[in-house]
C-alpha atoms as a PDB file:
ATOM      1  CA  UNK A   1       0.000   0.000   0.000  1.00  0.00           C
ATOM      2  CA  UNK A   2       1.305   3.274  -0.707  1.00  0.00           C
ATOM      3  CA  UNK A   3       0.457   4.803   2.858  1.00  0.00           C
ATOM      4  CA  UNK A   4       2.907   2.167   4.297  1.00  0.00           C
ATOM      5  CA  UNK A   5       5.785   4.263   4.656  1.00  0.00           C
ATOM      6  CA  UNK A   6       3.870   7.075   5.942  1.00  0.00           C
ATOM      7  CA  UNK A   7       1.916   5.134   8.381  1.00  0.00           C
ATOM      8  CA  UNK A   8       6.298   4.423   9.885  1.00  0.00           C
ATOM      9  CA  UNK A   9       6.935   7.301   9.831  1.00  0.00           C
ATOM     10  CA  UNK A  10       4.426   8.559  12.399  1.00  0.00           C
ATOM     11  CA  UNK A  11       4.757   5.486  14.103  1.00  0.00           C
ATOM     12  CA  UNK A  12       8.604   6.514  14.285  1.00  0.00           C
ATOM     13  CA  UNK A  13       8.144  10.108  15.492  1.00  0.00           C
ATOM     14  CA  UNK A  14       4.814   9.190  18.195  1.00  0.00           C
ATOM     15  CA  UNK A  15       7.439   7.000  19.598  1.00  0.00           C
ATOM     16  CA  UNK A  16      10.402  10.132  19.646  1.00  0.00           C
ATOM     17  CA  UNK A  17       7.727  12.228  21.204  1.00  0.00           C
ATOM     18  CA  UNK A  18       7.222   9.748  24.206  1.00  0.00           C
ATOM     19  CA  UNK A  19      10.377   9.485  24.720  1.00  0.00           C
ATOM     20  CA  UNK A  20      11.148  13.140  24.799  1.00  0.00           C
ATOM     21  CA  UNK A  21       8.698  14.001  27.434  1.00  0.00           C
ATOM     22  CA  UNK A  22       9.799  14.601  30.974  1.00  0.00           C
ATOM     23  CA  UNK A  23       9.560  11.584  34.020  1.00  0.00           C
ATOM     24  CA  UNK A  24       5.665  11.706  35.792  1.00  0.00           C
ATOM     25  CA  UNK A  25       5.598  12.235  38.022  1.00  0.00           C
ATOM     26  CA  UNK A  26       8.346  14.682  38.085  1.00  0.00           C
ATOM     27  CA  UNK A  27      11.904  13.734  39.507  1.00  0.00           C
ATOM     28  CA  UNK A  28      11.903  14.822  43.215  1.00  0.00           C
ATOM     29  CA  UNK A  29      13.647  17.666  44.090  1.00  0.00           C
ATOM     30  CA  UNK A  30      12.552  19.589  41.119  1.00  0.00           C
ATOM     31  CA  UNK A  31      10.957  22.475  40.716  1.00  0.00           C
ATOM     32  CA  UNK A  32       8.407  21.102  38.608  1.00  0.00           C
ATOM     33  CA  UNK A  33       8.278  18.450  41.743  1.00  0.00           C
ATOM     34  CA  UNK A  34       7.381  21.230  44.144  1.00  0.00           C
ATOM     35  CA  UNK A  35       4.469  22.481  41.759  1.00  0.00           C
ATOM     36  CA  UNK A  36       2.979  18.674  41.176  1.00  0.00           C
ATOM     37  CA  UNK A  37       3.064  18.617  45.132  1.00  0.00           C
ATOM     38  CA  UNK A  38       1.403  21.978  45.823  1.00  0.00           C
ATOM     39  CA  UNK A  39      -1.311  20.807  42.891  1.00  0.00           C
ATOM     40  CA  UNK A  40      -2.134  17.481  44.537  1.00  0.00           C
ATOM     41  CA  UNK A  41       0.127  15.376  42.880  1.00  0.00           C
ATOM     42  CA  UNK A  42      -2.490  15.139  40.016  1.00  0.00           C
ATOM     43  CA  UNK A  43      -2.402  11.750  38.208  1.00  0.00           C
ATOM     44  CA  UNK A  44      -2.771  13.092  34.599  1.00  0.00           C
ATOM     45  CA  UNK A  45       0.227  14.522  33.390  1.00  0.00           C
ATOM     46  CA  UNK A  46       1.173  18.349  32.938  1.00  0.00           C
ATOM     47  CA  UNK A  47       3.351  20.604  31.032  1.00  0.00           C
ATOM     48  CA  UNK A  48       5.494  22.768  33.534  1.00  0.00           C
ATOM     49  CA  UNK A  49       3.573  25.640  32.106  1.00  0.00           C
ATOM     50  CA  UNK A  50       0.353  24.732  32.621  1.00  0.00           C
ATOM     51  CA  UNK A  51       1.281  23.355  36.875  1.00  0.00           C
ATOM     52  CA  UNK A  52       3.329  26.944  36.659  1.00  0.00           C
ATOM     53  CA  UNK A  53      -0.129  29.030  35.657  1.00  0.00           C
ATOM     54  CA  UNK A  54      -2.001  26.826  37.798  1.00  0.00           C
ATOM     55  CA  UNK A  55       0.247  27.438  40.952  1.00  0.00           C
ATOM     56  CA  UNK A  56       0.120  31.245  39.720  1.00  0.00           C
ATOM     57  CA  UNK A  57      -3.568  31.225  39.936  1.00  0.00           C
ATOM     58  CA  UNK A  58      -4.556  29.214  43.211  1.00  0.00           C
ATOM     59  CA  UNK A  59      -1.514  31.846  44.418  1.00  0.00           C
ATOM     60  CA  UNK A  60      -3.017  34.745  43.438  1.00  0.00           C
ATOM     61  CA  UNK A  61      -6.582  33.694  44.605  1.00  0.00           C
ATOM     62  CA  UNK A  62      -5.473  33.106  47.873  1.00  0.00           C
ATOM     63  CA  UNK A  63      -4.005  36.149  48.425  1.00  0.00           C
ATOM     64  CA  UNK A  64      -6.962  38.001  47.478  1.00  0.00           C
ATOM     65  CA  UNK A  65      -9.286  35.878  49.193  1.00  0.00           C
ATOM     66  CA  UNK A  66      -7.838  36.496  52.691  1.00  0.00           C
END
């Protein structure tokens, strides 16, 4: 079939991605470690962004909610 060798090749690169992204839960002693902890240690994995903005906001509404 002529979709063969495109059908490797994102086979090839799902399997770069994977193995790109960071340890989850993050490596302890981390930054990103002290985030996932102050999140809940959520199951589902996160970009460092998105715990960063997270953190930010629960940060932020706790200061203004005191």
């Amino acid at each position: 079939m002529k979709f063969d060798s495109l059908k490797n090749r994102i086979a090839a690169l799902e399997n770069r991605i994977i193995e790109a992204l960071p340890p989850w839960p993050p490596t302890e002693g981390s930054f990103s470690y002290c985030l996932w902890q102050k999140l809940g240690k959520p199951g589902e994995r996160h970009g460092f962004m998105e715990m960063y903005k997270q953190r930010a906001a629960d940060f932020w509404r706790d200061q203004n909610g005191k």
